[in-house]
PDB file of N, CA and C in Angstrom:
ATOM      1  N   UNK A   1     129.694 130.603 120.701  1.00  0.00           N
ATOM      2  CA  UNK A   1     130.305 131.294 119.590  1.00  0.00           C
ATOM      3  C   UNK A   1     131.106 130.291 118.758  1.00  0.00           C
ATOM      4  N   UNK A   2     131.077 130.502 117.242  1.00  0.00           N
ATOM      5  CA  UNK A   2     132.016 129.500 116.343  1.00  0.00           C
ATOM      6  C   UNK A   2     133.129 129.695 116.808  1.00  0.00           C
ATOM      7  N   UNK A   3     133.958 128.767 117.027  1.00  0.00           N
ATOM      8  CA  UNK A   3     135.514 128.605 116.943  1.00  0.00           C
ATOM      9  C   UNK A   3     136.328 129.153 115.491  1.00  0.00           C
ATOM     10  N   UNK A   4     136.632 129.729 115.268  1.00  0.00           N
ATOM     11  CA  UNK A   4     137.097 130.340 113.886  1.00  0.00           C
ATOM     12  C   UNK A   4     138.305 129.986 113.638  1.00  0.00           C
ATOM     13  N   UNK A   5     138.638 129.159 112.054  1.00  0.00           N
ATOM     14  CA  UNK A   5     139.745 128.231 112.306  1.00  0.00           C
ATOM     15  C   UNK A   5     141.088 129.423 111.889  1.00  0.00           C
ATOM     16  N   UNK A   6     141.811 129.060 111.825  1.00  0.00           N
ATOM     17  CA  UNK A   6     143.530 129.853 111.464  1.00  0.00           C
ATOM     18  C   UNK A   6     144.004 128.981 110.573  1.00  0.00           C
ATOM     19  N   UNK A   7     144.533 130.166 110.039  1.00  0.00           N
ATOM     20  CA  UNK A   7     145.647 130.279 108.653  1.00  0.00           C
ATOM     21  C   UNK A   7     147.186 129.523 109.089  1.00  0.00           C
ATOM     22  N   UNK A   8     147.383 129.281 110.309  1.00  0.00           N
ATOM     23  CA  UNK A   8     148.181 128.963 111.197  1.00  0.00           C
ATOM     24  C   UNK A   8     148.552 127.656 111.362  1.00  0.00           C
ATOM     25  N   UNK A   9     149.329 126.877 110.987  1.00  0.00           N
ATOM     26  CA  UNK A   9     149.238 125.036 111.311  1.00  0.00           C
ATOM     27  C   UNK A   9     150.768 125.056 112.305  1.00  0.00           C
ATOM     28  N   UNK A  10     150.136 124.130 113.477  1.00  0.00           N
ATOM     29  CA  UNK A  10     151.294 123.444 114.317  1.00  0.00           C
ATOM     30  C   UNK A  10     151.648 122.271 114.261  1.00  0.00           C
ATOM     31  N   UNK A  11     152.824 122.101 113.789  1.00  0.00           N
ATOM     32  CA  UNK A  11     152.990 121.094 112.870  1.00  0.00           C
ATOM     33  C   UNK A  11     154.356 120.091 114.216  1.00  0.00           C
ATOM     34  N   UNK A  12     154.033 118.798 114.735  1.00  0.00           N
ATOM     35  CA  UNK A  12     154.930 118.555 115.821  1.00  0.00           C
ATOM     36  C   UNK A  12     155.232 117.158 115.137  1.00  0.00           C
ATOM     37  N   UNK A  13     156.738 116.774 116.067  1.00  0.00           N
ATOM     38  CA  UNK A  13     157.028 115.567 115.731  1.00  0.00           C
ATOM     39  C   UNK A  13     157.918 115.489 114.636  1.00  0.00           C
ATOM     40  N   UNK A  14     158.589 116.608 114.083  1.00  0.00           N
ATOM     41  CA  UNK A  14     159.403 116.473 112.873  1.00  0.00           C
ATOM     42  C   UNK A  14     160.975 116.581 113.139  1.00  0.00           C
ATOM     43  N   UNK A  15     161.740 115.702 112.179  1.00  0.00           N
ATOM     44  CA  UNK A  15     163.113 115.378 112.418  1.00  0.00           C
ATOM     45  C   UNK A  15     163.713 117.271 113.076  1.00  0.00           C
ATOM     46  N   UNK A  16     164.762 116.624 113.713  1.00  0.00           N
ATOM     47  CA  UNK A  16     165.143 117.693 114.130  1.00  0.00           C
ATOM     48  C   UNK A  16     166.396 117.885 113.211  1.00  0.00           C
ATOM     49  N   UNK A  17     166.427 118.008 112.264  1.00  0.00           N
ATOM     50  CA  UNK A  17     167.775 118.030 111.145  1.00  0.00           C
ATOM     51  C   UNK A  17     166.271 118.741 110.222  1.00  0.00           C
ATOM     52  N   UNK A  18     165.218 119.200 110.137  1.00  0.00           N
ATOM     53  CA  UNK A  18     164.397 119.408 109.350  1.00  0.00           C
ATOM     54  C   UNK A  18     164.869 121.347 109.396  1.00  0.00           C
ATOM     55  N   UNK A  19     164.473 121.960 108.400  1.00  0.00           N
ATOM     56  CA  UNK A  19     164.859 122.946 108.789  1.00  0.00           C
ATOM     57  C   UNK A  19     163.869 123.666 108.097  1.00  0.00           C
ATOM     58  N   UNK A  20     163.648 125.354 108.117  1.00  0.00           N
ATOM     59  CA  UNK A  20     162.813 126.052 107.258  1.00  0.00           C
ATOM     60  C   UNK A  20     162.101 125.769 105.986  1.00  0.00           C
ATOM     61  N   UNK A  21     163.458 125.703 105.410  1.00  0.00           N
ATOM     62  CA  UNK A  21     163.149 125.660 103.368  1.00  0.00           C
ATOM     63  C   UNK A  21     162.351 124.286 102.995  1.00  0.00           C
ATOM     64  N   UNK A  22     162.751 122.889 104.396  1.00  0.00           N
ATOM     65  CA  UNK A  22     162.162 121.759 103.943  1.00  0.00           C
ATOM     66  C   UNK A  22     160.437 121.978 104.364  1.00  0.00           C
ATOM     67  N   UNK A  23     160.451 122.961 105.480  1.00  0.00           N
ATOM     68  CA  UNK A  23     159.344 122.650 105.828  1.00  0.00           C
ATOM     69  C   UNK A  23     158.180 123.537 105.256  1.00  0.00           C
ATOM     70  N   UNK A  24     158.980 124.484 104.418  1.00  0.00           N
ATOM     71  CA  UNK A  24     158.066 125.261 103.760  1.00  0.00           C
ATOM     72  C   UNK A  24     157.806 124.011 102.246  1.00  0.00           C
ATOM     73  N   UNK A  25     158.530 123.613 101.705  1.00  0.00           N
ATOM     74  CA  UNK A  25     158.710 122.569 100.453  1.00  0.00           C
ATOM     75  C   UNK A  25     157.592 121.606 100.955  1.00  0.00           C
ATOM     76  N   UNK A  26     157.319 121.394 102.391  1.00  0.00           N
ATOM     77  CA  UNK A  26     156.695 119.599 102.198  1.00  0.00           C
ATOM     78  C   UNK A  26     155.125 120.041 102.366  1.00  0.00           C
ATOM     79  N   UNK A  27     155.310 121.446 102.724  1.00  0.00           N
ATOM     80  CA  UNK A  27     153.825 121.949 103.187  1.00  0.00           C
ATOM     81  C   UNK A  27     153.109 122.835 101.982  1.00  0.00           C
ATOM     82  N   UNK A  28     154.026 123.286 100.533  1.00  0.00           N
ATOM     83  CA  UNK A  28     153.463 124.046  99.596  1.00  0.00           C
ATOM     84  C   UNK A  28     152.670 123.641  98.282  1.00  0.00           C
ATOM     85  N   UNK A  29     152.883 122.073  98.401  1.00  0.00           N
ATOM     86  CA  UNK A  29     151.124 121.637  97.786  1.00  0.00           C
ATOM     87  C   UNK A  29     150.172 121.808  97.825  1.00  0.00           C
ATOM     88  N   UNK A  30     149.992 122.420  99.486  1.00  0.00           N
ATOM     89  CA  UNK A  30     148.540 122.348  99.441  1.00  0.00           C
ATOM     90  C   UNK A  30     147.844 124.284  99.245  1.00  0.00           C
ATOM     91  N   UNK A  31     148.989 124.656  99.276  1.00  0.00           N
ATOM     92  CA  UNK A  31     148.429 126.370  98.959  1.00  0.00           C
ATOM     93  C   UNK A  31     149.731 127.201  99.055  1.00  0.00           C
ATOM     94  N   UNK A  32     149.666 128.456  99.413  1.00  0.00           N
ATOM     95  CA  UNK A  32     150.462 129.457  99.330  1.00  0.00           C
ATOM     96  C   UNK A  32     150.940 130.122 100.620  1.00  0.00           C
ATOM     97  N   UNK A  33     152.121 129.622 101.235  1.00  0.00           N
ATOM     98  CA  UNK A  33     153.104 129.374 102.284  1.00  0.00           C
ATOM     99  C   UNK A  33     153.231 130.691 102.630  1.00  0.00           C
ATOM    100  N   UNK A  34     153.065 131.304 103.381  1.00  0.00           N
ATOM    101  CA  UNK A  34     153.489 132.849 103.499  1.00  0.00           C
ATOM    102  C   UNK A  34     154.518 132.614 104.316  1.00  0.00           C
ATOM    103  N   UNK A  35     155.058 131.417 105.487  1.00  0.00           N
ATOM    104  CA  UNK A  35     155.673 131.601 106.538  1.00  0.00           C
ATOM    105  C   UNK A  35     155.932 129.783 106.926  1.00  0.00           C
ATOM    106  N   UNK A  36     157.121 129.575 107.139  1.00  0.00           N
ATOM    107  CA  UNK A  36     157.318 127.723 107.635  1.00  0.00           C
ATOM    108  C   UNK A  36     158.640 128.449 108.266  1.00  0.00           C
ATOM    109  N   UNK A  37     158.013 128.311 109.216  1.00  0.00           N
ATOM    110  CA  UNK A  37     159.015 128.705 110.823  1.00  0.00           C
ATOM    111  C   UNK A  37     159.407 127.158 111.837  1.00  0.00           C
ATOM    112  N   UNK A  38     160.276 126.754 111.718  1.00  0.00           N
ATOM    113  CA  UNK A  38     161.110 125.851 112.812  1.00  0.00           C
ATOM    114  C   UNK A  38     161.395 126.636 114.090  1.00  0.00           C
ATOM    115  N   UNK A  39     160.670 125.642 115.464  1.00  0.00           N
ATOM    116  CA  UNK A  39     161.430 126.446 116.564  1.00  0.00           C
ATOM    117  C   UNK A  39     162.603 126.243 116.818  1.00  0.00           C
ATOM    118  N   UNK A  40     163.976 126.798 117.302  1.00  0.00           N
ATOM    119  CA  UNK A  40     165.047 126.515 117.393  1.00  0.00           C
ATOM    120  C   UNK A  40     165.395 126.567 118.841  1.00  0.00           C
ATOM    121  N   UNK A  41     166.423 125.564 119.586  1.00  0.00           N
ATOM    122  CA  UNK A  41     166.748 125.860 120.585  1.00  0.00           C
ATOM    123  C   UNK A  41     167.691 127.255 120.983  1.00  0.00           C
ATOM    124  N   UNK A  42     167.750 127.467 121.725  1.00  0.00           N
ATOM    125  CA  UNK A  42     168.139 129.273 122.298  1.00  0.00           C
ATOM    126  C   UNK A  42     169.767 128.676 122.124  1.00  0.00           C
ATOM    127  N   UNK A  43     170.430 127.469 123.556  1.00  0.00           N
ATOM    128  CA  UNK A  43     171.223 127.330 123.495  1.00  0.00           C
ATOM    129  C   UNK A  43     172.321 126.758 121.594  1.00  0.00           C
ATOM    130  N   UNK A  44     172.185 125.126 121.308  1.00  0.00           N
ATOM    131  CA  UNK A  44     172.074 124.234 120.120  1.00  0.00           C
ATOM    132  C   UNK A  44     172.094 125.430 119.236  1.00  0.00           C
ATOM    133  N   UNK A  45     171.165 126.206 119.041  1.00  0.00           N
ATOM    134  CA  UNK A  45     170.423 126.621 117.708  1.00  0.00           C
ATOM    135  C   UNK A  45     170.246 125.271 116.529  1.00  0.00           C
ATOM    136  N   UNK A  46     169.941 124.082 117.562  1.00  0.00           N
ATOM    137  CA  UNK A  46     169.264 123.345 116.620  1.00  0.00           C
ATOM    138  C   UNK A  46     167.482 122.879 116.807  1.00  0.00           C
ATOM    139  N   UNK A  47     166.849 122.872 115.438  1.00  0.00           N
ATOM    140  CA  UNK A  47     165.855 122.425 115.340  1.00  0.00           C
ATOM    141  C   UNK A  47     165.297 121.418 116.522  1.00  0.00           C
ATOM    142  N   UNK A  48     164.082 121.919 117.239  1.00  0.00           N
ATOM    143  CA  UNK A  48     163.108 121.134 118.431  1.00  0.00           C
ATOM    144  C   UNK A  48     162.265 120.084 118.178  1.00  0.00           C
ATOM    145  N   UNK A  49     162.342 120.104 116.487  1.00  0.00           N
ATOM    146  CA  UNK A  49     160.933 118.845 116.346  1.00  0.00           C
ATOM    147  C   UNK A  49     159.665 119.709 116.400  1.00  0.00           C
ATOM    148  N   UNK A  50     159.581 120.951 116.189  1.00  0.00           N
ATOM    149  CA  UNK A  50     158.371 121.132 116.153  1.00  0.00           C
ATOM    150  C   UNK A  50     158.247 122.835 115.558  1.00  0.00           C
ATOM    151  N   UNK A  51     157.524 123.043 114.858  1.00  0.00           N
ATOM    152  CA  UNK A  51     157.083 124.620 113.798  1.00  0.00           C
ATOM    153  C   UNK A  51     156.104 124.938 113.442  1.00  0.00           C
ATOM    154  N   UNK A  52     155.859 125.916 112.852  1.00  0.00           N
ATOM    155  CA  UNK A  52     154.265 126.501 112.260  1.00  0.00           C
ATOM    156  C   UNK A  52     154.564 126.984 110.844  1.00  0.00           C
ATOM    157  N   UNK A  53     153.650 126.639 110.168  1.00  0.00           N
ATOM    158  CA  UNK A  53     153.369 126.875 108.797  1.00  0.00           C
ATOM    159  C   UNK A  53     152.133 127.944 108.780  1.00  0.00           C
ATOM    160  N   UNK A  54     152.198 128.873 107.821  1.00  0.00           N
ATOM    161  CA  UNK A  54     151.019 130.056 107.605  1.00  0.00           C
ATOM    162  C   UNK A  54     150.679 130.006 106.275  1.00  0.00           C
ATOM    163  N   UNK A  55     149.666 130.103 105.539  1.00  0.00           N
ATOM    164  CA  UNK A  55     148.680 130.102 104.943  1.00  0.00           C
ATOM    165  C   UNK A  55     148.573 131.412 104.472  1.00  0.00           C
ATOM    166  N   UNK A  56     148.039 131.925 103.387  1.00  0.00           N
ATOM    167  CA  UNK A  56     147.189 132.897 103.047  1.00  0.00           C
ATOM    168  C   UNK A  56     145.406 132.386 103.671  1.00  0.00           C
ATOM    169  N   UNK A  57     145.438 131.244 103.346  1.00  0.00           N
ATOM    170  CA  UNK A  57     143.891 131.345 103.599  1.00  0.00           C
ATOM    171  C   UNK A  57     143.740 130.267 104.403  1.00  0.00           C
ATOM    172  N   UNK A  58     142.191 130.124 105.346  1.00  0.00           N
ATOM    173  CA  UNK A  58     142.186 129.289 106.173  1.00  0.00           C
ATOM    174  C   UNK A  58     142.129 128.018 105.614  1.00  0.00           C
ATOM    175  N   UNK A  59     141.160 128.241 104.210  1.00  0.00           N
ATOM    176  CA  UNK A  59     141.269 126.915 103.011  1.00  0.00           C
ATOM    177  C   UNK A  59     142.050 126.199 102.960  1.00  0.00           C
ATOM    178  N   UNK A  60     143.124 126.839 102.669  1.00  0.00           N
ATOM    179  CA  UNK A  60     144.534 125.770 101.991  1.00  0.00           C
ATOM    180  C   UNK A  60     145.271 125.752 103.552  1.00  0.00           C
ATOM    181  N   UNK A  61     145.064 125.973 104.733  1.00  0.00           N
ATOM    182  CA  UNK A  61     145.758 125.627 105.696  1.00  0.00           C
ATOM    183  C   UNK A  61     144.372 124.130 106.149  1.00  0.00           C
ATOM    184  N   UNK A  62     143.426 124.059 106.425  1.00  0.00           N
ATOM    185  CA  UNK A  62     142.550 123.202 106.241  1.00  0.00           C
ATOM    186  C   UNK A  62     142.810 121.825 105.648  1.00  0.00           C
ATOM    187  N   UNK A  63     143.150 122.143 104.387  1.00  0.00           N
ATOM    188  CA  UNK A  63     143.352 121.263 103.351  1.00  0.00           C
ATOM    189  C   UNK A  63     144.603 120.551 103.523  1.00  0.00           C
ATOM    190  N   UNK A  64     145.800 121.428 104.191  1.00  0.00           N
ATOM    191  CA  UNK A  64     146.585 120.676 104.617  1.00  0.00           C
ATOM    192  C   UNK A  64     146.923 119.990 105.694  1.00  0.00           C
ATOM    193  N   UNK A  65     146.062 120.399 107.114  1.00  0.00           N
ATOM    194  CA  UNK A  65     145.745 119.889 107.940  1.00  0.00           C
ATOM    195  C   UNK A  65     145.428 118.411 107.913  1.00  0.00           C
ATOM    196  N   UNK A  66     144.267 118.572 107.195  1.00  0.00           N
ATOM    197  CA  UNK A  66     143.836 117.257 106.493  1.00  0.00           C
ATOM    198  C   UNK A  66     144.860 115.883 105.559  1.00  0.00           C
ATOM    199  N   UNK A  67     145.857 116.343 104.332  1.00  0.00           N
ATOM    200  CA  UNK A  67     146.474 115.841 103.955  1.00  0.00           C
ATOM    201  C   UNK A  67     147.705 115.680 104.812  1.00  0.00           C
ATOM    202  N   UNK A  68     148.293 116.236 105.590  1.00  0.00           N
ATOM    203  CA  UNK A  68     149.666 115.896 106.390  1.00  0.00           C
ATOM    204  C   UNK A  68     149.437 115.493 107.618  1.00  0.00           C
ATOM    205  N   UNK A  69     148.115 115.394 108.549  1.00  0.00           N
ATOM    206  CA  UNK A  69     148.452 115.123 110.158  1.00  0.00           C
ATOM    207  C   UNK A  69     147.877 113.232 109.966  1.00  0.00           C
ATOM    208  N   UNK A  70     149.228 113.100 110.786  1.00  0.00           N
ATOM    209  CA  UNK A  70     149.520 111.062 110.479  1.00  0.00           C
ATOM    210  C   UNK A  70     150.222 110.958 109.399  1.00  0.00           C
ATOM    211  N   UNK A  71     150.658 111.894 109.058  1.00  0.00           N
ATOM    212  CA  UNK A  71     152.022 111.440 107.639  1.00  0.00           C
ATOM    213  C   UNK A  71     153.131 111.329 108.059  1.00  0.00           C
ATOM    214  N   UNK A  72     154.248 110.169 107.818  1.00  0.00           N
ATOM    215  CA  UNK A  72     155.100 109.765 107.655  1.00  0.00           C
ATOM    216  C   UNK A  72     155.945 110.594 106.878  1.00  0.00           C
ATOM    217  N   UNK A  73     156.755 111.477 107.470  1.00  0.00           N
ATOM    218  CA  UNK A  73     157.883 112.344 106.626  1.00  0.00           C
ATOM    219  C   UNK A  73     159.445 112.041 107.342  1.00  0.00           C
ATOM    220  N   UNK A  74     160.061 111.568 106.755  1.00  0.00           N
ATOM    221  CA  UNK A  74     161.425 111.568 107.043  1.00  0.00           C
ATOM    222  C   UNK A  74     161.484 109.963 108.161  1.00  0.00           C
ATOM    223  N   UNK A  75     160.556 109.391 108.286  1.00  0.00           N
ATOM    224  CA  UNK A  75     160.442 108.353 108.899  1.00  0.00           C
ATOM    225  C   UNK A  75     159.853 108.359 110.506  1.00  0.00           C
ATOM    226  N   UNK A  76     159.129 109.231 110.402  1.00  0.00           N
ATOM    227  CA  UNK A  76     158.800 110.245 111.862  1.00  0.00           C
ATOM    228  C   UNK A  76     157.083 110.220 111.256  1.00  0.00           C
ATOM    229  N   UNK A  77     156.266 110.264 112.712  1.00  0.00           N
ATOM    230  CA  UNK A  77     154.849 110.307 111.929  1.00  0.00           C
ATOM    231  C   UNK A  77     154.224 111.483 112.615  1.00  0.00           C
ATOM    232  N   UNK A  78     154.231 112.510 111.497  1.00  0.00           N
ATOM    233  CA  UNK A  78     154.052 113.515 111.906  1.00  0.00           C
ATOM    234  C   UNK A  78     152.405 114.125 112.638  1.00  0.00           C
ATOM    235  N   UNK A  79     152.407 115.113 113.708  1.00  0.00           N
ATOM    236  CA  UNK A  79     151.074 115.719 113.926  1.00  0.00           C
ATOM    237  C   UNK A  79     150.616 116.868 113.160  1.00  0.00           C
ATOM    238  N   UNK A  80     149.522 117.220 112.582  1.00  0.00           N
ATOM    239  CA  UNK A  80     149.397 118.599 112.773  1.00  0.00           C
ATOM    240  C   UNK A  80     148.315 119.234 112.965  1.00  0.00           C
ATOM    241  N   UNK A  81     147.961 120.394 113.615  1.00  0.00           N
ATOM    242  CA  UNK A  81     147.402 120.988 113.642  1.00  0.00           C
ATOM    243  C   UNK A  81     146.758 122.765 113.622  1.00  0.00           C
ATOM    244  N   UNK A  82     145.896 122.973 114.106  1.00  0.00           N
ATOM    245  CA  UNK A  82     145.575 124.593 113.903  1.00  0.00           C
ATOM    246  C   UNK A  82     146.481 125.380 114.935  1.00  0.00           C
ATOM    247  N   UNK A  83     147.202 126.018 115.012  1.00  0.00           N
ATOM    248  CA  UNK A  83     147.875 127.007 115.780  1.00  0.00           C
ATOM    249  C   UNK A  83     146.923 127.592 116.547  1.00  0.00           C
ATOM    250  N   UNK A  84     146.695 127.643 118.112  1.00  0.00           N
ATOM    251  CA  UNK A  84     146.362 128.581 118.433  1.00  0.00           C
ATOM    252  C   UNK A  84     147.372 129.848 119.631  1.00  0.00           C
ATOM    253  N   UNK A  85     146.687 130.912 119.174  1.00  0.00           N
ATOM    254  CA  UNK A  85     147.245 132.473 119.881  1.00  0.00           C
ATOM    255  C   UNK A  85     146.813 132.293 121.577  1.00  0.00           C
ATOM    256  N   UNK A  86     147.459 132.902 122.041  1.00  0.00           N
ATOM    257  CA  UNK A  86     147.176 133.294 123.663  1.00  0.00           C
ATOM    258  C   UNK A  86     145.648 133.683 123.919  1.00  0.00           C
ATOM    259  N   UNK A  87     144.942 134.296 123.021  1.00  0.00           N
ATOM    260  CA  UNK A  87     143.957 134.931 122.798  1.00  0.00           C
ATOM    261  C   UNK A  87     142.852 133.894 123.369  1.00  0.00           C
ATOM    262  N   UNK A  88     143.067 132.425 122.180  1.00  0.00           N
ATOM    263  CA  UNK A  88     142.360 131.566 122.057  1.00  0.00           C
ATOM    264  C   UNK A  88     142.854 131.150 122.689  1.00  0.00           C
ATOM    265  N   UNK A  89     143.764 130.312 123.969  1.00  0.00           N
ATOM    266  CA  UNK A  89     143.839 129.890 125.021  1.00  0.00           C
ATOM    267  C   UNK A  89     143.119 130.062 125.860  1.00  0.00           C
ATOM    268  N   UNK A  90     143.376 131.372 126.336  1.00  0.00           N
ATOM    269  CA  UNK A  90     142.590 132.258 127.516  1.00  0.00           C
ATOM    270  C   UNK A  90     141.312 131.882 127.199  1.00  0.00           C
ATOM    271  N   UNK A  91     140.651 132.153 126.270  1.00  0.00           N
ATOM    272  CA  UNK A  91     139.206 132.003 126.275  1.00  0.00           C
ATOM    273  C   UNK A  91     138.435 130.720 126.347  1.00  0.00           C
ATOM    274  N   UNK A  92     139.516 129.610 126.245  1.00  0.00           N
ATOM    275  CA  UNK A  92     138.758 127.846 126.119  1.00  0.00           C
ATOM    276  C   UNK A  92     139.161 127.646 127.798  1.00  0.00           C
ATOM    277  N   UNK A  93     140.126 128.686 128.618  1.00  0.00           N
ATOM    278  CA  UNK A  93     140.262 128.825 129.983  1.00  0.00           C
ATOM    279  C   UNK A  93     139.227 129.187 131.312  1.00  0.00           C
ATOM    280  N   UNK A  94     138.644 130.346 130.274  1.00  0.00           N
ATOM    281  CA  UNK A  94     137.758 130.566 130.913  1.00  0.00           C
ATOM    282  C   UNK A  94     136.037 129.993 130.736  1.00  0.00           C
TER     283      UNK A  94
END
């Protein structure tokens, strides 16, 4: 069966002083941001170095995949990639 890509990017490796608004800003060139979520620590409530960006379409999450993973932002070289759900875990598990 095709692997069907997501609207979803996991984006790792970013300053931990990085916060929402930047990470929606460095990611909205390439399309239309519905969502740039930073994980936060429970205790800190500071930024982990690592978030997901959402897409309207798989296109412009694609496209940015492409233009940002190995980019240099904030002096940090960033990863990124497709988000995947529990869904799609389980199933590359079994």
């Amino acid at each position: 069966m095709a692997k069907r890509l997501s609207s979803q990017l996991f984006v790792n490796r970013l300053s931990s002083f990085t916060n929402n608004e930047q990470l929606k800003r460095l990611f909205s060139p390439f399309g239309d941001v519905t969502e740039a979520r930073m994980v936060v620590d429970r205790i800190t409530q500071r930024p982990k170095g690592f978030g997901f960006v959402t897409y309207k379409s798989d296109v412009e999450a694609q496209k940015a995949l492409k233009a940002m993973n190995g980019r240099m932002v904030d002096g940090r070289l960033i990863f990124v990639e497709f988000a995947q759900n529990k869904k799609q875990e389980e199933d590359t598990k079994s």
